[in-house]
Protein backbone atom coordinates (compact mmCIF):
# COMPACT_ATOMS: atom_id res chain seq x y z
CA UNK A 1 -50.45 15.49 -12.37
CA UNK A 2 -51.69 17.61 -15.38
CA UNK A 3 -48.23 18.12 -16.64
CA UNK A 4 -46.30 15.62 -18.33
CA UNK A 5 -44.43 12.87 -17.17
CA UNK A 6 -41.21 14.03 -18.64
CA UNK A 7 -41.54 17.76 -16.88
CA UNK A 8 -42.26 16.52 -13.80
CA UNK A 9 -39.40 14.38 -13.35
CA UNK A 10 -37.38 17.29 -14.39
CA UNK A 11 -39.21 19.14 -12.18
CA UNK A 12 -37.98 16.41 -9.13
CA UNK A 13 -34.79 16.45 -10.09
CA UNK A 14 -33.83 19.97 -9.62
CA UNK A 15 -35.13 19.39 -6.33
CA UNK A 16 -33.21 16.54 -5.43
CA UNK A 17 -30.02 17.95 -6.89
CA UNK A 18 -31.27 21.58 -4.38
CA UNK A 19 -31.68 19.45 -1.25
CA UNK A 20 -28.51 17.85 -2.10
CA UNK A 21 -26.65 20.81 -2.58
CA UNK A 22 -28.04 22.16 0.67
CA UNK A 23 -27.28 19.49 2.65
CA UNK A 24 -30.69 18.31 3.74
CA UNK A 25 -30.80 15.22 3.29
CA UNK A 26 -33.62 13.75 5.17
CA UNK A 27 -35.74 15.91 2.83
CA UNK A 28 -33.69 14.33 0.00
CA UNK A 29 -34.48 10.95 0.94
CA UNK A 30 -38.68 11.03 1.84
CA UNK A 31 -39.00 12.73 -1.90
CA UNK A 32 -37.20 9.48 -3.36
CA UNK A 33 -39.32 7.25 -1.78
CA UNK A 34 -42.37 9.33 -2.26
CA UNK A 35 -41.75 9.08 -6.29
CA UNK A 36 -40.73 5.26 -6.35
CA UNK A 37 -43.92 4.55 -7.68
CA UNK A 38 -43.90 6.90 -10.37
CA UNK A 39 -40.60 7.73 -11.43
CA UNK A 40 -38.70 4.27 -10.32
CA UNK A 41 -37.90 2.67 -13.85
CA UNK A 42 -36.49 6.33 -14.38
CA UNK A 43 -32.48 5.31 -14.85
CA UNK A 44 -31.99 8.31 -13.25
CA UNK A 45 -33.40 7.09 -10.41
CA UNK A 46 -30.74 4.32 -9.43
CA UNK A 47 -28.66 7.22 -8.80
CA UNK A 48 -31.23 8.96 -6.44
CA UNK A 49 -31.41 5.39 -4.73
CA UNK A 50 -27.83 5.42 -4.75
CA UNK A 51 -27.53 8.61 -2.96
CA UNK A 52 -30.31 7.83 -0.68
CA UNK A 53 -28.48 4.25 0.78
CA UNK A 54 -25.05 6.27 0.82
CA UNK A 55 -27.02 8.24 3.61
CA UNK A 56 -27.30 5.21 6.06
CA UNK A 57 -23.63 5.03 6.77
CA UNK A 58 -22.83 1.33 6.63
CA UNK A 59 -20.42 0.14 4.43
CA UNK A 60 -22.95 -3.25 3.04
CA UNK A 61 -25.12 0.11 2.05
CA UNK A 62 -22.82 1.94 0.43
CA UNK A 63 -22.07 -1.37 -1.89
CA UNK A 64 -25.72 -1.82 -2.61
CA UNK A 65 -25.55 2.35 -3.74
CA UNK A 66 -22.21 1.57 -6.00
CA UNK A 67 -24.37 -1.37 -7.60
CA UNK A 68 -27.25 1.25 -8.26
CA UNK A 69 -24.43 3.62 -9.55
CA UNK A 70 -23.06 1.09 -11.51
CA UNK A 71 -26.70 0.09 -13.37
CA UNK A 72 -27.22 3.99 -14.18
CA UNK A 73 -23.36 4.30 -15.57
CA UNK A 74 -24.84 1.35 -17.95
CA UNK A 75 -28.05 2.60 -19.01
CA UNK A 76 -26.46 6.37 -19.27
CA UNK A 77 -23.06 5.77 -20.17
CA UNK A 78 -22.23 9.67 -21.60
CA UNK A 79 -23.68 11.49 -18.90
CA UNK A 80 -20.38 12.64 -16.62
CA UNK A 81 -22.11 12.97 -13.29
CA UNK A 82 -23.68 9.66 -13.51
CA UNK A 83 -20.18 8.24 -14.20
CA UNK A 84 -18.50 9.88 -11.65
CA UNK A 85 -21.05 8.94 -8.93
CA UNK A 86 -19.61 5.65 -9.62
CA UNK A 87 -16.33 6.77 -8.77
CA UNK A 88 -17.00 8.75 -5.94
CA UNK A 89 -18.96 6.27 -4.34
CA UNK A 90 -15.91 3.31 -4.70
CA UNK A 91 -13.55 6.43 -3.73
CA UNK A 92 -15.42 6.75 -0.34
CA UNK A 93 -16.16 2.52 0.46
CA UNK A 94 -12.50 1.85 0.18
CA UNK A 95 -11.52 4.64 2.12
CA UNK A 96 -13.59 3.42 4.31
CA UNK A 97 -13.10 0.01 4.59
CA UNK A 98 -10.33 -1.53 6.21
CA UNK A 99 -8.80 -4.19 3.70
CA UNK A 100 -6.42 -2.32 1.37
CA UNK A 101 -7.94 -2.05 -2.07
CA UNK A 102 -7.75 -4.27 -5.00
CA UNK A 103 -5.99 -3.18 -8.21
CA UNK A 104 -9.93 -4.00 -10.32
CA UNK A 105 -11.57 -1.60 -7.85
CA UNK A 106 -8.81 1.35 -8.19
CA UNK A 107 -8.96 0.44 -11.75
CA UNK A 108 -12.48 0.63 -12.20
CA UNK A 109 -12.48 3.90 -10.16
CA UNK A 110 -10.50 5.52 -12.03
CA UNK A 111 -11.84 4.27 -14.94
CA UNK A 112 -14.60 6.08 -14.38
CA UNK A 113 -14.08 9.45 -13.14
CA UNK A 114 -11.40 10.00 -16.08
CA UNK A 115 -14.55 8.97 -18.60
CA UNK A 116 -16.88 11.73 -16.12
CA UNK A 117 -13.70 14.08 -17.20
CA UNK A 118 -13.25 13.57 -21.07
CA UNK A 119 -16.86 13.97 -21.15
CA UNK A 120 -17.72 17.09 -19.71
CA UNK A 121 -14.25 18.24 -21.35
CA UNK A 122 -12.09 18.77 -18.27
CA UNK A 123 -14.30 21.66 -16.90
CA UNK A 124 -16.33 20.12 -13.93
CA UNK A 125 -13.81 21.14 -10.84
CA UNK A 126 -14.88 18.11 -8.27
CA UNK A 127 -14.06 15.44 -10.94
CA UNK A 128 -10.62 16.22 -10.49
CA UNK A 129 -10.95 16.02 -6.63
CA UNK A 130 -12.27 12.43 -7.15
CA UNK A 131 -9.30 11.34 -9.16
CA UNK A 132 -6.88 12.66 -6.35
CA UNK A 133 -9.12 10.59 -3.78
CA UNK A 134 -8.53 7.38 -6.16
CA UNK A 135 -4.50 8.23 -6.69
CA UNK A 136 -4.08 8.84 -3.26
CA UNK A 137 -5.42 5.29 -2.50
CA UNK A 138 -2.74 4.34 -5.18
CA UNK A 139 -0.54 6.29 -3.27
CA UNK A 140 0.50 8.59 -5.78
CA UNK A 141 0.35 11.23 -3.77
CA UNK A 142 1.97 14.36 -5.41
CA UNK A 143 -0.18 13.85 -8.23
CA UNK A 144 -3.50 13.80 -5.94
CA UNK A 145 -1.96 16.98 -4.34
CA UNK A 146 -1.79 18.68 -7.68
CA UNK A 147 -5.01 17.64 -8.52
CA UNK A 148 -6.22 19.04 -5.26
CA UNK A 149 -4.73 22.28 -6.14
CA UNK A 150 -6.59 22.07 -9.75
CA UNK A 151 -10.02 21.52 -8.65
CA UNK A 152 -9.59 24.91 -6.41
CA UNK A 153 -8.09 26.90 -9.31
CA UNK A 154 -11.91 25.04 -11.58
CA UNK A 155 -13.93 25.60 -9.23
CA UNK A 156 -16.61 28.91 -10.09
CA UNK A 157 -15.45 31.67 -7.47
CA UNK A 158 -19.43 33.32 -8.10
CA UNK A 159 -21.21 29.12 -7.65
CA UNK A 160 -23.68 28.68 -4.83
CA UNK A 161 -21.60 25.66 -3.87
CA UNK A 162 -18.40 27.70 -4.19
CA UNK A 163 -17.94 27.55 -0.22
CA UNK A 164 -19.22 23.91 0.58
CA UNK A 165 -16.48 23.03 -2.39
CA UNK A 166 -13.74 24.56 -1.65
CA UNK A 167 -13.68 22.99 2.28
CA UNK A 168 -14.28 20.07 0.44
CA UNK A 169 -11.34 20.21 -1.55
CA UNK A 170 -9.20 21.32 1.90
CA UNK A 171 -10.54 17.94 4.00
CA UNK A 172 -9.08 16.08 0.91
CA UNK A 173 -6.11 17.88 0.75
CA UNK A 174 -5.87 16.97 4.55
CA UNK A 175 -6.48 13.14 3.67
CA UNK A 176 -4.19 13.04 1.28
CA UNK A 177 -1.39 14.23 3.79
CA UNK A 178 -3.18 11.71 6.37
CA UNK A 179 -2.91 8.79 3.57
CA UNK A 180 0.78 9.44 2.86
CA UNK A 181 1.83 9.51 6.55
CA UNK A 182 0.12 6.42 7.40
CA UNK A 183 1.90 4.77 4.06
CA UNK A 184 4.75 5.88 5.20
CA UNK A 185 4.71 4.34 8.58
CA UNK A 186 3.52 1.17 7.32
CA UNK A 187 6.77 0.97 5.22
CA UNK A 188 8.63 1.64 8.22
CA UNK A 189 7.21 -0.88 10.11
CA UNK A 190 7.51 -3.43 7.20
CA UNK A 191 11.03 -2.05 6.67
CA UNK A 192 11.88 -3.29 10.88
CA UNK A 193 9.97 -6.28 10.93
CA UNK A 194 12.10 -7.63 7.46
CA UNK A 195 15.38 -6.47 9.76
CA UNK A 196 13.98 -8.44 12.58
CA UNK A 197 13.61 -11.26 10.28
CA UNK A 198 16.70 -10.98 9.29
CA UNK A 199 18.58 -10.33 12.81
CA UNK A 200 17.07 -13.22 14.46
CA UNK A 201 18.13 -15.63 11.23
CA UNK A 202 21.64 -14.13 11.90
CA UNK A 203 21.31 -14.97 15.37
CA UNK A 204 20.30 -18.51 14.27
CA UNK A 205 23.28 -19.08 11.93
CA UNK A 206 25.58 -17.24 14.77
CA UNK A 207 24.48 -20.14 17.37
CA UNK A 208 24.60 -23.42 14.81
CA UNK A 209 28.34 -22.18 13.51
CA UNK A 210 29.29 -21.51 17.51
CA UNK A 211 28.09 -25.17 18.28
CA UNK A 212 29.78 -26.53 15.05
CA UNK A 213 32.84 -24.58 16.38
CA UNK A 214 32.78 -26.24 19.94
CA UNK A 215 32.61 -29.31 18.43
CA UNK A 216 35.14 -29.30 15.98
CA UNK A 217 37.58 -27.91 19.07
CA UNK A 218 36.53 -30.54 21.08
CA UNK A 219 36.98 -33.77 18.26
CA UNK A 220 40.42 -32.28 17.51
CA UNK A 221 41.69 -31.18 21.00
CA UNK A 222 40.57 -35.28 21.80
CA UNK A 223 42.41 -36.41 18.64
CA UNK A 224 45.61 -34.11 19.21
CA UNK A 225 45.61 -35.50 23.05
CA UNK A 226 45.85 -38.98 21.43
CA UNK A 227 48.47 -38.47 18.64
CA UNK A 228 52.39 -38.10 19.27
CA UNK A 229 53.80 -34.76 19.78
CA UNK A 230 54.50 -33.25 16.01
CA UNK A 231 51.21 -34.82 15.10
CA UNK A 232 49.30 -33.06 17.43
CA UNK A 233 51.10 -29.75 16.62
CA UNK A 234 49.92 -30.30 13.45
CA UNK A 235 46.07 -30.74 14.09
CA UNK A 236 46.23 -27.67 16.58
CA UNK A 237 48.06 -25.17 13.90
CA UNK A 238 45.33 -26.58 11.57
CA UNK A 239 42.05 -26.42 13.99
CA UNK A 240 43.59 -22.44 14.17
CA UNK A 241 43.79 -21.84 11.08
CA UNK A 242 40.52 -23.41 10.20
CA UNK A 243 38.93 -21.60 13.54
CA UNK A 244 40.48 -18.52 11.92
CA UNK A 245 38.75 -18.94 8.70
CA UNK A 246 35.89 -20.19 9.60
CA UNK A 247 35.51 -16.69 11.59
CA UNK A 248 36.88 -14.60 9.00
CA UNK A 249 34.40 -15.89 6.31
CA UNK A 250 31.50 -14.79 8.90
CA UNK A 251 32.45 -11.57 9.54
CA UNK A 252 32.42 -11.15 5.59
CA UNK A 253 28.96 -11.75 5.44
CA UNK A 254 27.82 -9.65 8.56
CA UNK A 255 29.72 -6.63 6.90
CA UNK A 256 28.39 -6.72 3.57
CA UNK A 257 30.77 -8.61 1.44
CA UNK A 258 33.32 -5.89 3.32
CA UNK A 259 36.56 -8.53 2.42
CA UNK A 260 39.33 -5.43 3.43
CA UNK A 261 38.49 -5.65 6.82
CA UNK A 262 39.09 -9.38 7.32
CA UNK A 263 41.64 -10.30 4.24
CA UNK A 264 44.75 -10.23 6.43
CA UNK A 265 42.56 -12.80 9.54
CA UNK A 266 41.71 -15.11 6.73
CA UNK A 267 45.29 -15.55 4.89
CA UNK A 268 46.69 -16.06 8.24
CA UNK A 269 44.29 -18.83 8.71
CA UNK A 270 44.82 -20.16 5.26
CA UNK A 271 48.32 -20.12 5.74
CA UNK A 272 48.08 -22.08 9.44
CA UNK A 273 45.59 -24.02 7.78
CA UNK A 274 47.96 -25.44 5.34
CA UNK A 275 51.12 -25.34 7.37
CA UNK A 276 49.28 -27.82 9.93
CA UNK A 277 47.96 -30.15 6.94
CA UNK A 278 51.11 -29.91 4.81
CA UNK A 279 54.24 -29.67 7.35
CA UNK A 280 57.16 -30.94 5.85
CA UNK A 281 57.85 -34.66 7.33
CA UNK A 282 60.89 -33.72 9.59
CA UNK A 283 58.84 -31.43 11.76
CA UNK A 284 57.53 -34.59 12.65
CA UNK A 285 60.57 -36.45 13.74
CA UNK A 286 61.55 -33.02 15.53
């Protein structure tokens, strides 16, 4: 306690950012609490707070430790780390959580790691692997890859952390692949359920023009049963013809617009058509 307040929170915070580094983060955590009292209205300290709920692995903690990363960004808004904890931390909730993310959280996201970049002038290598965890949740996922590749080529081959990075970067570069598969296959499966869709509506429209069909055989084959001979020639060259096109204009949809294929069907019907509606009057007397 004889030395200054601003040497010993120096003094705790190359501690913090040891344990940290070393992975022991129970240590971490009881030196936080242990310097609430003291250090608390440090800003600095919403991002040991942040780091501290991160640890308890639920997803309402993380969000209370991107609020706390948030409130530091604010108060210390050209210090890169602190503006890329903000990032990381959103990086890892929505990976996390199950609802896909919201263009304002990407947004934010990468907001801020691109600020945590311009500030420490494009030389920090895990920066970089942030942003490709944000793209690939914008699945833009050759440029996360590159980025990847660029935080490996950044990242200080004689750094204590040199190791611990660099299978870092590899479990990204295997989450990225992960991400893009599962995109994929979600676009396949959104690709056969809009085929579905759209095979069962043809099946619909199939069955309503087969029942208009049968009933427009049936009211003319009663009507032709009723009428004199010629006329009832007549109606049944027409109900072909119309049968015929009727058909033939189908088939045109199902095959795309595909008019080649059924051109010579449907002037045959047109011509029936009109040969039963506009017979010449002495086929009648025939």
């Amino acid at each position: 306690m004889s030395r200054p307040t601003a040497m010993r929170f120096c003094a705790l915070y190359a501690v913090l950012l040891r344990l940290r580094r070393e992975e022991r983060l129970s240590e971490y955590s009881e030196l936080v609490d242990r310097n609430e009292r003291e250090f608390g209205s440090e800003p600095y300290y919403h991002t040991f707070r942040a780091v501290v709920l991160r640890l308890e692995g639920e997803l309402a903690s993380l969000l209370q430790a991107i609020e706390h990363s948030r409130e530091a960004a604010r108060l210390l808004e050209d210090v890169p780390g602190v503006q890329h904890q903000v990032a990381e931390f959103i990086a890892e909730y929505l990976e996390r959580r199950d609802a896909p993310p919201q263009p304002k959280e990407l947004e934010e996201a990468e907001s801020s790691v691109d600020r945590a970049i311009t500030l420490s002038y494009g030389r920090v290598a895990h920066y970089f692997e942030t942003k490709a965890r944000v793209l690939c949740l914008k699945n833009d996922f050759e440029t996360a890859r590159s980025l990847v590749r660029r935080a490996i080529e950044l990242e200080p081959r004689d750094g204590h952390d040199y190791l611990r990075r660099i299978s870092q970067y590899q479990t990204t570069r295997v989450k990225i692949d992960v991400f893009a598969q599962r995109a994929e296959w979600i676009g396949s499966r959104e690709a056969f359920r809009t085929e579905m869709s759209q095979f069962r509506t043809q099946q619909l429209e199939l069955l309503g023009l087969l029942a208009g069909v049968v009933a427009f055989v049936a009211s003319t084959a009663n009507v032709a049963s009723q009428a004199a001979g010629p006329v009832a020639v007549r109606l049944v060259t027409a109900m072909a013809g119309a049968l015929i096109l009727v058909f033939s204009s189908f088939f045109l949809m199902v095959n795309n617009g595909r008019w080649r294929r059924v051109g010579l069907s449907a002037a045959l019907g047109f011509v029936l058509l009109i040969t039963g509606l506009l017979a010449p009057s002495w086929l009648v007397h025939v």
